[in-house]
Protein backbone atom coordinates (compact mmCIF):
# COMPACT_ATOMS: atom_id res chain seq x y z
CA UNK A 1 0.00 0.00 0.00
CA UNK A 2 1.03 3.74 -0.85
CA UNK A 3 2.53 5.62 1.99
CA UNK A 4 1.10 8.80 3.00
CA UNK A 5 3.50 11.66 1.14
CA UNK A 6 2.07 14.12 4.12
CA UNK A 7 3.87 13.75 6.93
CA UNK A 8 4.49 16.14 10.13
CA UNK A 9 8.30 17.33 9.65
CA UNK A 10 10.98 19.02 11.40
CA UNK A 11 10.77 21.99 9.29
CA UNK A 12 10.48 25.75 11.04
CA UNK A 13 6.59 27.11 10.77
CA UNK A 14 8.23 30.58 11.15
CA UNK A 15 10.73 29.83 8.39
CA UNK A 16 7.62 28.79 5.76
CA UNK A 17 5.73 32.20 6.92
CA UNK A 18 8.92 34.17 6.75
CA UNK A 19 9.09 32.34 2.79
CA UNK A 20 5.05 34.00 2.08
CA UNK A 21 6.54 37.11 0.07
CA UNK A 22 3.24 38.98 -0.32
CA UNK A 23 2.72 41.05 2.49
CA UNK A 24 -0.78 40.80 3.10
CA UNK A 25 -0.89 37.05 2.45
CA UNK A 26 1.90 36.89 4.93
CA UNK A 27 -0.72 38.61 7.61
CA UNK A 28 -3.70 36.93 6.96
CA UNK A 29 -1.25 33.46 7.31
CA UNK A 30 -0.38 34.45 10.54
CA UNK A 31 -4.23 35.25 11.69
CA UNK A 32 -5.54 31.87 10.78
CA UNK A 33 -1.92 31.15 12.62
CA UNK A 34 -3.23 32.36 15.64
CA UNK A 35 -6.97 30.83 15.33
CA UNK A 36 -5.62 27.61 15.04
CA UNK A 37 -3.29 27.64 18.09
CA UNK A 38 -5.97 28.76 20.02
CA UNK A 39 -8.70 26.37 19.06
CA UNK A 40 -6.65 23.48 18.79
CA UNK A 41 -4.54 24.24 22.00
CA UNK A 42 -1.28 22.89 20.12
CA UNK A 43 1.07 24.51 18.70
CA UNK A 44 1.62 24.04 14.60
CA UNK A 45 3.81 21.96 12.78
CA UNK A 46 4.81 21.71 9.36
CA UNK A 47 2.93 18.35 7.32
CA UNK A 48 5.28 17.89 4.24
CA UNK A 49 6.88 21.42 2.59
CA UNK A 50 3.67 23.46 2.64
CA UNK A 51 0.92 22.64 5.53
CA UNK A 52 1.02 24.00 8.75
CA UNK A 53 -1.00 21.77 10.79
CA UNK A 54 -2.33 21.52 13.92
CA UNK A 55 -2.11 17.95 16.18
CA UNK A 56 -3.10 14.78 14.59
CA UNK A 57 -5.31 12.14 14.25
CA UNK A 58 -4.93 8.60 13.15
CA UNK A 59 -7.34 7.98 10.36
CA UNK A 60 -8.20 4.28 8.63
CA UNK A 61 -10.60 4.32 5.58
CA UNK A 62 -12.50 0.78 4.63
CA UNK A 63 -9.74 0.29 1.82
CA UNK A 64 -7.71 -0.13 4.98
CA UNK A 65 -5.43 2.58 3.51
CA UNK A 66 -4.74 4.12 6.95
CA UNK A 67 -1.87 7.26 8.55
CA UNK A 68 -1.94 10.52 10.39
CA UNK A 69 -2.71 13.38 9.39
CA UNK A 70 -3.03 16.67 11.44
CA UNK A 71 -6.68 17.75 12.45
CA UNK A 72 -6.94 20.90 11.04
CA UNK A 73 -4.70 22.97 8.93
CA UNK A 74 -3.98 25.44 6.05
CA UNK A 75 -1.39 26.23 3.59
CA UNK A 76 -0.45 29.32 1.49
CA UNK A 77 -1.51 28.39 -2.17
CA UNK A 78 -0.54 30.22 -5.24
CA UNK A 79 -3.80 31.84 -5.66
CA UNK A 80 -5.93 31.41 -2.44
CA UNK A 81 -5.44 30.10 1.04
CA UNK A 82 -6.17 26.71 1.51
CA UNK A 83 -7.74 25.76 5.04
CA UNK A 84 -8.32 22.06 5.73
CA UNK A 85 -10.96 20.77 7.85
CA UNK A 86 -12.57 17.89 8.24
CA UNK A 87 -14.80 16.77 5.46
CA UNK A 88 -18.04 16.79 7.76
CA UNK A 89 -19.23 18.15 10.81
CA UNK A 90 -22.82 19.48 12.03
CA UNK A 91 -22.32 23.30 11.87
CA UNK A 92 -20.83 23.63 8.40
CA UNK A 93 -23.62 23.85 6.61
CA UNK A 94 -25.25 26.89 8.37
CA UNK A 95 -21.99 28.79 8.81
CA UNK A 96 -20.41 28.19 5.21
CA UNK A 97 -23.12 30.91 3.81
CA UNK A 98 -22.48 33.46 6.17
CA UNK A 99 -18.53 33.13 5.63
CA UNK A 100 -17.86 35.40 2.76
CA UNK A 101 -16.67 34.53 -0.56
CA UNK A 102 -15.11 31.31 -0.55
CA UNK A 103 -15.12 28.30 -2.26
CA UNK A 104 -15.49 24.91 -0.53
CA UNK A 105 -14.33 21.25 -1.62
CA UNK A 106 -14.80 18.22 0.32
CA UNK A 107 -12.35 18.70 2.64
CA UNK A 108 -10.66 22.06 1.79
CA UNK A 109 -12.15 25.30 2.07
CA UNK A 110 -10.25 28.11 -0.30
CA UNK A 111 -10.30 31.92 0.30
CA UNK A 112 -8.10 34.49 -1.53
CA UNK A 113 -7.74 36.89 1.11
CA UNK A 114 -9.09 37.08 4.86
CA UNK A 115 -10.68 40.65 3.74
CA UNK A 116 -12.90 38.54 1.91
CA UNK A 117 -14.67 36.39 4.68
CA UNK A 118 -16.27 37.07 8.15
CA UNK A 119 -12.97 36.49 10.84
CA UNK A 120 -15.57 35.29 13.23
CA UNK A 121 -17.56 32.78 11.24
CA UNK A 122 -13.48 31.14 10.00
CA UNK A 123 -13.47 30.81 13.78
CA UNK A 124 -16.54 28.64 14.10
CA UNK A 125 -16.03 26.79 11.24
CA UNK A 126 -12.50 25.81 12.78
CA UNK A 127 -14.16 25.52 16.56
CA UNK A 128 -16.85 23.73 15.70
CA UNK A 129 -14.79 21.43 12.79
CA UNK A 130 -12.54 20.14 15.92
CA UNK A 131 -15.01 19.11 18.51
CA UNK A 132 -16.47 16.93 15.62
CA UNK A 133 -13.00 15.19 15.66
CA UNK A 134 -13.40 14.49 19.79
């Protein structure tokens, strides 16, 4: 079986922010930064070159593919911000609409900018997306 290519590393989260050469990208990073940390009560790590992740859980599908991967998370994409969350959980669907402009795949919600999307409602989504995980 494949081995999971995301992995928590050694690398420096404040060397992979310090890398985020647009400004305001750089700011919003360290925002959802912050949100994270305090949700999650752990501090982030870096899953493979790009993810800054926060803990981990140890997930097994019925393929029996199983690894660990961190709970929650987000990475600075070329054109958005990527933040990871688990695919399901009760309060997504009434907060998603009141977020802002956003799009919103199965697992990976995608913003371009935090100017974009209600600070406050991020926060729930990211709350409320790690007590489903407990």
């Amino acid at each position: 079986m494949a081995e999971n290519k995301t992995k928590e590393t050694n690398a420096s989260v404040d060397d992979y922010f310090a890398s985020i050469e647009d400004p305001v990208r750089r700011s919003d990073c360290l925002i959802i930064d912050k949100l994270m940390t305090k949700a999650c009560k752990k501090p982030p790590k870096m899953w493979g070159p790009g993810i800054v992740g926060y803990g981990s859980i140890h997930y097994k599908y019925e393929s029996g593919r199983e690894g660990d991967i961190c709970m929650i998370g987000f990475s600075s994409r070329k054109s958005d911000i990527s933040v990871y969350l688990p695919a399901q959980f009760p309060e997504k669907e009434q907060l998603l609409p009141k977020l802002g402009k956003h799009k919103m795949g199965k697992g990976c919600l995608s913003i371009r900018k935090l100017a974009d999307v209600d600070e406050k409602i991020l926060e729930q989504l990211i709350v409320s997306s790690l007590k489903s995980l407990k």
